[in-house]
Every structure is written in C-alpha cells, then in structure tokens.
Protein backbone atom coordinates (compact mmCIF):
# COMPACT_ATOMS: atom_id res chain seq x y z
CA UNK A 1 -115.73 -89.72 -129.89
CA UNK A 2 -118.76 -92.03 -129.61
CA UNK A 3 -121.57 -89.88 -129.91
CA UNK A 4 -124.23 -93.13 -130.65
CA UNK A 5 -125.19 -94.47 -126.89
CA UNK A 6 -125.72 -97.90 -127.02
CA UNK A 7 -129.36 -99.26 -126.15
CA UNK A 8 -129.64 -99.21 -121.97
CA UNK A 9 -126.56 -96.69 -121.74
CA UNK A 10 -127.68 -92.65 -120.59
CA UNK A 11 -124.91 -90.85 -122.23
CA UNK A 12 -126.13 -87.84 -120.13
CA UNK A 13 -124.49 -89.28 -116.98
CA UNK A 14 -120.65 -89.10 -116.82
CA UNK A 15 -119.06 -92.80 -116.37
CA UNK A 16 -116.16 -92.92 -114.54
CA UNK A 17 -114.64 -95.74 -117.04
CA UNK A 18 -115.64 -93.42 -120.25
CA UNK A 19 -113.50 -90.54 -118.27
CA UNK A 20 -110.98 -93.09 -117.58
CA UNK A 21 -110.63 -93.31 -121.66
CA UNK A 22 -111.07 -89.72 -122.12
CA UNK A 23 -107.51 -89.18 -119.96
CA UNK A 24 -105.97 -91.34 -121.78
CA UNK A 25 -106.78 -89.94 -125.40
CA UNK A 26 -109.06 -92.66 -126.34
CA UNK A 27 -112.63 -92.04 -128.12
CA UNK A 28 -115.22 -94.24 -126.22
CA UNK A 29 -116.32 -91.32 -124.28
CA UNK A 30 -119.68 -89.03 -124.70
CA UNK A 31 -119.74 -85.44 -124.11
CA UNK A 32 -120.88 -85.79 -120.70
CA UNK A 33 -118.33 -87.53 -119.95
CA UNK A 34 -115.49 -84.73 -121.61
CA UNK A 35 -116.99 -81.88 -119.44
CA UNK A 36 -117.14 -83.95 -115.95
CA UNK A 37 -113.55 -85.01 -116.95
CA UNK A 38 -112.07 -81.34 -117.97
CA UNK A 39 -113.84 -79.69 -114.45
CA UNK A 40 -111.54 -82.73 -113.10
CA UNK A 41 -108.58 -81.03 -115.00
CA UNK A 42 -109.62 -77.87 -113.62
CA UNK A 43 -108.71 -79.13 -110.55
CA UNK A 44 -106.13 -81.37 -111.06
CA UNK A 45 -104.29 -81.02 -114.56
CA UNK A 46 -102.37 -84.01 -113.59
CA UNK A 47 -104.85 -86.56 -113.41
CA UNK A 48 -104.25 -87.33 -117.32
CA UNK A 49 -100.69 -87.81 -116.57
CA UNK A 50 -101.60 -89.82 -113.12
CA UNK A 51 -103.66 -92.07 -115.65
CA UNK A 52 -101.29 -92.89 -118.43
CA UNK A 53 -98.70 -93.86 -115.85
CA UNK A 54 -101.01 -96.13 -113.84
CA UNK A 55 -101.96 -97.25 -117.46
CA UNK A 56 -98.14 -98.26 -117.66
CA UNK A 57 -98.07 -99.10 -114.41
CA UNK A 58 -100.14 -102.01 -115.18
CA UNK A 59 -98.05 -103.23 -117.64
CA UNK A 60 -94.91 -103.23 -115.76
CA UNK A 61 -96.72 -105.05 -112.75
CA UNK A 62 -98.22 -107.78 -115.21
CA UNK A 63 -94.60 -108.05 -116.66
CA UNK A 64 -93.44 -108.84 -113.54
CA UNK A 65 -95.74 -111.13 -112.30
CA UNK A 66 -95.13 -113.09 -115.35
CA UNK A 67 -91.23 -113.24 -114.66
CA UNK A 68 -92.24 -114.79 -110.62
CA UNK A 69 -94.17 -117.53 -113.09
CA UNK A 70 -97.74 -116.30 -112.89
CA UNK A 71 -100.16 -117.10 -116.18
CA UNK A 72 -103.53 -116.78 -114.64
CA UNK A 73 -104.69 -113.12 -114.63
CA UNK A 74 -108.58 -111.57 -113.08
CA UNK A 75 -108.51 -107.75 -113.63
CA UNK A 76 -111.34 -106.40 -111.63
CA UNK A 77 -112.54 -103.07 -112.86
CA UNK A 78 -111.01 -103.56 -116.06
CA UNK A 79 -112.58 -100.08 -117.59
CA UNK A 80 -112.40 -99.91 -121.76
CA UNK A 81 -109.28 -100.91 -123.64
CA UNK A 82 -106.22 -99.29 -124.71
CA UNK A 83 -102.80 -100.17 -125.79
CA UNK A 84 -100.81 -102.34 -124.24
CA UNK A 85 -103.77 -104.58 -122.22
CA UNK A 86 -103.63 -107.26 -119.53
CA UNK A 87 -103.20 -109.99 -121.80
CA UNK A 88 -101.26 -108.49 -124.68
CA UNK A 89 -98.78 -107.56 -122.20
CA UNK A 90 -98.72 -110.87 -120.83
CA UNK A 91 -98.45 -112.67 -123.46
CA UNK A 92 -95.16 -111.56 -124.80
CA UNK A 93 -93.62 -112.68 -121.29
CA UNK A 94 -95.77 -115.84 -120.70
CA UNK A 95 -97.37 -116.96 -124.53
CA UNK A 96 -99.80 -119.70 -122.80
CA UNK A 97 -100.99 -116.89 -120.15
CA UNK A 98 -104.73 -117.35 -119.66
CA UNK A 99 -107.01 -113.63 -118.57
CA UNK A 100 -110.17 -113.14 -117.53
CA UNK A 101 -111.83 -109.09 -117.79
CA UNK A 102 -114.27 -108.31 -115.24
CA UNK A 103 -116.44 -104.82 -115.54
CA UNK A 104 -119.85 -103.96 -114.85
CA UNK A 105 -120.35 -101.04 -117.64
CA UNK A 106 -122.31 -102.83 -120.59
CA UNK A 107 -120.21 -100.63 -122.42
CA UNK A 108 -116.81 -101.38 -121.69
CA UNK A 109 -118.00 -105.32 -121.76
CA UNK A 110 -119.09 -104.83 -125.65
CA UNK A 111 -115.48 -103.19 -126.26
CA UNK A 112 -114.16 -106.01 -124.48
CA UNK A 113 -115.62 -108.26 -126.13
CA UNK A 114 -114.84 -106.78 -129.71
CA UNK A 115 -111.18 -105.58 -128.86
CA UNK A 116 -110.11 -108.20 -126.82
CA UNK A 117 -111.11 -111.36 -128.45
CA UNK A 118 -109.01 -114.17 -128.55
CA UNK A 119 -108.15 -118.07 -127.38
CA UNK A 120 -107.74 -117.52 -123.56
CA UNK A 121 -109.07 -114.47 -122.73
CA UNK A 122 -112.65 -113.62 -121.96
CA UNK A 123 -114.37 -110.12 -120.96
CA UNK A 124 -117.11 -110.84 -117.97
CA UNK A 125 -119.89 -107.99 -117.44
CA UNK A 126 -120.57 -108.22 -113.68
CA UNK A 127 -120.12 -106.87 -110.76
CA UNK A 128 -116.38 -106.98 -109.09
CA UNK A 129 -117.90 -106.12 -105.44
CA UNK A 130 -119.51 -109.37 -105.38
CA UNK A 131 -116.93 -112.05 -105.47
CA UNK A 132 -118.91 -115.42 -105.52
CA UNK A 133 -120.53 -114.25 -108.71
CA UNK A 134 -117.02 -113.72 -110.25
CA UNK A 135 -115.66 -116.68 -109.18
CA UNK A 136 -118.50 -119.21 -109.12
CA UNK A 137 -118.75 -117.64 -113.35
CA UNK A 138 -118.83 -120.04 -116.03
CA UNK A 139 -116.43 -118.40 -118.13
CA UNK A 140 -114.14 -117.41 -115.17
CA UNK A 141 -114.25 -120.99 -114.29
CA UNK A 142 -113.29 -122.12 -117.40
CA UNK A 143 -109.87 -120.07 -118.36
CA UNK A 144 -108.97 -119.77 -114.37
CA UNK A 145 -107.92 -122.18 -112.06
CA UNK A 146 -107.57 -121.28 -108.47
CA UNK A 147 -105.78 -124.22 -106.93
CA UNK A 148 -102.69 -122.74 -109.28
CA UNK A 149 -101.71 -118.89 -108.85
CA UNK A 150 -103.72 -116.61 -109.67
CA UNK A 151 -102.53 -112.30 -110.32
CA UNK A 152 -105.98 -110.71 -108.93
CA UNK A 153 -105.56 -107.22 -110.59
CA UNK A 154 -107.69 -104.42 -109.01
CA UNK A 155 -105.83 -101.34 -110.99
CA UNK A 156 -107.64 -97.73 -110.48
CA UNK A 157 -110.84 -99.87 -108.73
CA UNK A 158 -110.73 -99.27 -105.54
CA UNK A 159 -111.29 -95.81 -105.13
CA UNK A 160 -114.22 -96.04 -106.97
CA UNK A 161 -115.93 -97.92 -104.33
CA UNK A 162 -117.53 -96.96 -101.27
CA UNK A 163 -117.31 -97.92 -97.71
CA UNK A 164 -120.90 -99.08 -97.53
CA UNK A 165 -119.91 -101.41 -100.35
CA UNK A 166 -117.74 -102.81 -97.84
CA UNK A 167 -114.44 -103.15 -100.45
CA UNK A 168 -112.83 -104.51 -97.43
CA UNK A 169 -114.69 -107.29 -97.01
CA UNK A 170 -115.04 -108.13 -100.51
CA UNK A 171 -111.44 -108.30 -101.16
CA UNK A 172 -110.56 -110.34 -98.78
CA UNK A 173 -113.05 -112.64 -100.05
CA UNK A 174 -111.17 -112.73 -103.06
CA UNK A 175 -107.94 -113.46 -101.02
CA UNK A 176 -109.24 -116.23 -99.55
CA UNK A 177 -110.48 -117.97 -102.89
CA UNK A 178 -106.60 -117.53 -104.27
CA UNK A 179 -103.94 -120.59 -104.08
CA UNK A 180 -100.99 -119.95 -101.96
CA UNK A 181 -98.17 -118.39 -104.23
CA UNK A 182 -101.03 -116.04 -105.57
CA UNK A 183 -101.00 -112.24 -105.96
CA UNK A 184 -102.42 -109.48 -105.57
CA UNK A 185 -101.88 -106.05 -107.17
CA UNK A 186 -103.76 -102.96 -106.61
CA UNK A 187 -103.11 -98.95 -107.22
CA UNK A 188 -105.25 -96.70 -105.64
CA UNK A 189 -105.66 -92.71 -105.33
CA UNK A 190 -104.67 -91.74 -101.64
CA UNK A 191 -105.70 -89.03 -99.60
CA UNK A 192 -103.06 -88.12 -97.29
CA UNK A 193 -101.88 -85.60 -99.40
CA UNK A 194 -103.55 -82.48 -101.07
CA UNK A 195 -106.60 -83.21 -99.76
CA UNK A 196 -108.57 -80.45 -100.32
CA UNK A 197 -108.27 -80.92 -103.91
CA UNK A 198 -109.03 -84.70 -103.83
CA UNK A 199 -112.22 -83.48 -101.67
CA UNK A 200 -113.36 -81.02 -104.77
CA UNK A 201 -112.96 -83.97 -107.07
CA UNK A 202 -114.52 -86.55 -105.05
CA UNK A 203 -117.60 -83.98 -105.02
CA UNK A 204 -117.33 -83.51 -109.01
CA UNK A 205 -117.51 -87.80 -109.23
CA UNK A 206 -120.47 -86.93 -107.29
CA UNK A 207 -122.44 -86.69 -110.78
CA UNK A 208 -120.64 -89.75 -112.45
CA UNK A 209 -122.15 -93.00 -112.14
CA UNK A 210 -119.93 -94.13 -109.84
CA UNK A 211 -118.29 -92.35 -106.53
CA UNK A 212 -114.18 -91.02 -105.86
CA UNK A 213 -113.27 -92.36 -102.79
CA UNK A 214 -109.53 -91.52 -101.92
CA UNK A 215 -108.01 -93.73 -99.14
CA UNK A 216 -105.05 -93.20 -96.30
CA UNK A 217 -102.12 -95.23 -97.03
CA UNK A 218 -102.57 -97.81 -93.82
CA UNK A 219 -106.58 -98.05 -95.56
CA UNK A 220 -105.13 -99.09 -98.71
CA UNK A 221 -102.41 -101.29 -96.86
CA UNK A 222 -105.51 -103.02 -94.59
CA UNK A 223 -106.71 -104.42 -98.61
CA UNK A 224 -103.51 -106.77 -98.02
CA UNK A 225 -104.46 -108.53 -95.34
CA UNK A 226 -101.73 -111.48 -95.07
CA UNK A 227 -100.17 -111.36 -97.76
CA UNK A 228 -96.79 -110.34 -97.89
CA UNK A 229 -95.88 -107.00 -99.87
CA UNK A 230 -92.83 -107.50 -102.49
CA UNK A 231 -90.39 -104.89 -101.29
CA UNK A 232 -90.71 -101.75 -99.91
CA UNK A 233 -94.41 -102.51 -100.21
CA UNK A 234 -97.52 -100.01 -100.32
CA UNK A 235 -95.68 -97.22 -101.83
CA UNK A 236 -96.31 -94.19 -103.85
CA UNK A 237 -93.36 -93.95 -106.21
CA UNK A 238 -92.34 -90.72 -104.83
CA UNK A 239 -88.55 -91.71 -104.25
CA UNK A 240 -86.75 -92.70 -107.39
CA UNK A 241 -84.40 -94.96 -105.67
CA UNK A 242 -88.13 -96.93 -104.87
CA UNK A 243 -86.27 -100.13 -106.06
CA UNK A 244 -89.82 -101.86 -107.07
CA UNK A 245 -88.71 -104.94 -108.94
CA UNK A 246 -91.39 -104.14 -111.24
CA UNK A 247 -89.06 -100.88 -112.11
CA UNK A 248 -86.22 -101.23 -114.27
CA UNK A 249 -83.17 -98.96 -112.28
CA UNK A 250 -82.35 -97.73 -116.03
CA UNK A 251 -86.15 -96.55 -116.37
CA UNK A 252 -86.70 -92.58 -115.54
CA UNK A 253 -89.26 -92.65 -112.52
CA UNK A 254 -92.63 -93.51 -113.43
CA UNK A 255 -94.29 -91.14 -111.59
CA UNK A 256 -93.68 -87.20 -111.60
CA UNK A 257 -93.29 -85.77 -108.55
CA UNK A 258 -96.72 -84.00 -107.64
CA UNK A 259 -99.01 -87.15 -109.43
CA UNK A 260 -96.40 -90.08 -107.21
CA UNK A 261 -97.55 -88.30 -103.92
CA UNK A 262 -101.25 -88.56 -104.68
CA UNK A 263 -101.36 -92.02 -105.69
CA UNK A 264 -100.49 -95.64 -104.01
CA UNK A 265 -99.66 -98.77 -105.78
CA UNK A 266 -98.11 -102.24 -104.17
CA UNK A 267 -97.78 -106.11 -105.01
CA UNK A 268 -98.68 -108.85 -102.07
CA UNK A 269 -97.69 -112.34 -102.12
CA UNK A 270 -100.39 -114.89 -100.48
CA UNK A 271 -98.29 -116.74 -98.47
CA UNK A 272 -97.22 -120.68 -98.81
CA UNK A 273 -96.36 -122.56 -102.00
C-alpha cells in the first residue's frame, strides 16, 4: 500500500481511481482511500466483483474492436494500471496498435507513465470533460489520427461525472471529432435497479474527490447519440444468452447475477466508412 503521498496529492481525501485499485487488489491506494472503499463494501460487497469484471470487460471489448480492424485507442478516465491494460491487450490482437491514456489524477499519470511506457503508447494528465484539450494535445496528436478509426474508451468514467459537467455534451463532442467507422465503448453503473443502495453510495463518494453518479439505462443510451449499437446494444449482461460478440458463447457469463443488473455496458459504431 502506498503510504508516501506524492508532492501536491492529500492522501487524506479518498480518490475514486485509488478505490478503483483498492477493488481490484492493487497497492496504489492510501488509507483513506481503504476505509471510504470498505463503507462501500458495507453496502455493496459486490462492487469488488462488479470491478474486476468491468476490468475484464475492457479487455474483451478492446479484443474485439481489434478483430472489426481498429488500432487507434483514447481511454478516457483511464484510472491506475493493472493487468491486462488497453494496450497490452491490444497488442496481442493488433501488434502495430497505437494508445493514448487520458486521466486527470497526477497520480495515476506518474504510474502511467512508469508502468505503461513504451513505442506507441503515451499516458496524458488532463482533463477528459474537456475534449478540445484532449484532442488539440500534442502527444494525442502525435500517436492518433482521427481521419482513420478511432476506439474512444470511456470504461467506469461516466458515472463519475456530474450533470453540471454536462457529460452529455462533452461526449458528443468527442463523437463528432471521430472518423466514420469509429467507436465508441462505454460501461457505466445504472440506477434503475437497487436504488436505494446506489443512493447510500453515491452519498459515501460524497467525501472522495470525485462524485457517484448512477444513470437510467435510456441516460446512458442518450451518450450514443448516432451511432449505431453492435447487437443487442446498451445492455447489462444480465441474460447469458446476451450474444455480445465481444462474449465468447463457450465463456461462463461475465457478470453474476446481482452485479449484471446494476451495471450497463454497450459498443456504438459511428456511422459511414
């Protein structure tokens, strides 16, 4: 467990990206990060198991992106990283694949930049909610380019941002800037069911450094716009015959029963090309 802040970083305020780690048995986490996390766990034992299988959630997604060609990845709201990352993942499906890690915790950029260091890949510390910055960046400018497909990744982001940050907006910023044949891929914690509980965690994230703002399903859909959703679209995983072509049919569901209906996940398509 890191118990040395760096210089700028309060380890006395919980980080949502340091609790991110902490569910998935990783070390870059401070105490106050453990104790927001485990009254989360009070609440809702399976949000560790929610966040190892969005963790491999990601992987199958990027997997399959790679098979419909893509090589260009931007993960927005990267968070610190663990096994089995954008770009290692990618790799072994697409060697030449080119990806570009975008976080605004000075922390998880320094891990990035450590951990993740190699030819065509680069970890960006800014701020996802404000596109132009990302994609006007010099080093986003010079692995990426957007007149060729691009996989926008926003994995676990969304519901970390609130409406006054106007996500909606932003994102379809984003879509715009994306060549046709382009993707996008999100997963995002929805509150259509059990939502009492999601209400007592949203008021725990209420001492982390960054809010928990659950969704409805047509909400999450809306971050779409156009683009067409790869079959059966926004969905939460809750019916093993899902058919996701990210899902191999010999793969046991990837999401248990009680963490599938809390959470939504879904590929779109921008169309042309």
């Amino acid at each position: 467990m890191m118990e040395q802040a760096p210089h700028g970083v309060d380890p006395h305020i919980p980080n949502a990206a340091r609790m991110y780690d902490y569910f998935l048995g990783g070390k870059n986490n401070f105490h106050a990060d453990r104790e927001l996390a485990e009254l989360v766990l009070s609440v809702m034992p399976d949000a560790r198991e929610g966040t190892r299988q969005n963790r491999e959630l990601i992987g199958r997604i990027v997997r399959y992106l790679c098979e419909q060609g893509v090589t260009q990845f931007l993960d927005l709201g990267s968070g610190l990283p663990a096994q089995e990352n954008v770009h290692e993942v990618a790799r072994r499906h697409a060697p030449g694949a080119k990806v570009v890690y975008v976080d605004i915790d000075s922390v998880v950029a320094a891990h990035g930049r450590a951990l993740l260091a190699a030819p065509g890949v680069a970890m960006v510390e800014a701020d996802a909610r404000r596109p132009e910055e990302i994609l006007g960046h010099p080093q986003v400018r010079a692995l990426l380019d957007f007149d060729r497909p691009v996989a926008l990744l926003m994995m676990f982001f969304l519901h970390l941002v609130p409406d006054e940050d106007e996500p909606r907006a932003f994102v379809a910023r984003y879509r715009e800037a994306l060549a046709p044949g382009s993707y996008l891929a999100l997963s995002h914690v929805g509150s259509d069911v059990d939502s009492e509980r999601i209400m007592r965690v949203a008021e725990f994230y209420k001492q982390a450094n960054s809010p928990f703002c659950p969704r409805s399903g047509a909400e999450i859909a809306a971050f779409f716009g156009d683009f067409e959703l790869v079959p059966p679209g926004l969905a939460t995983g809750l019916d093993p015959q899902i058919g996701w072509p990210f899902v191999d049919p010999d793969e046991v569901p990837f999401m248990n029963e009680h963490v599938a209906r809390m959470g939504y996940a879904g590929i779109g398509r921008k169309p042309g090309a």
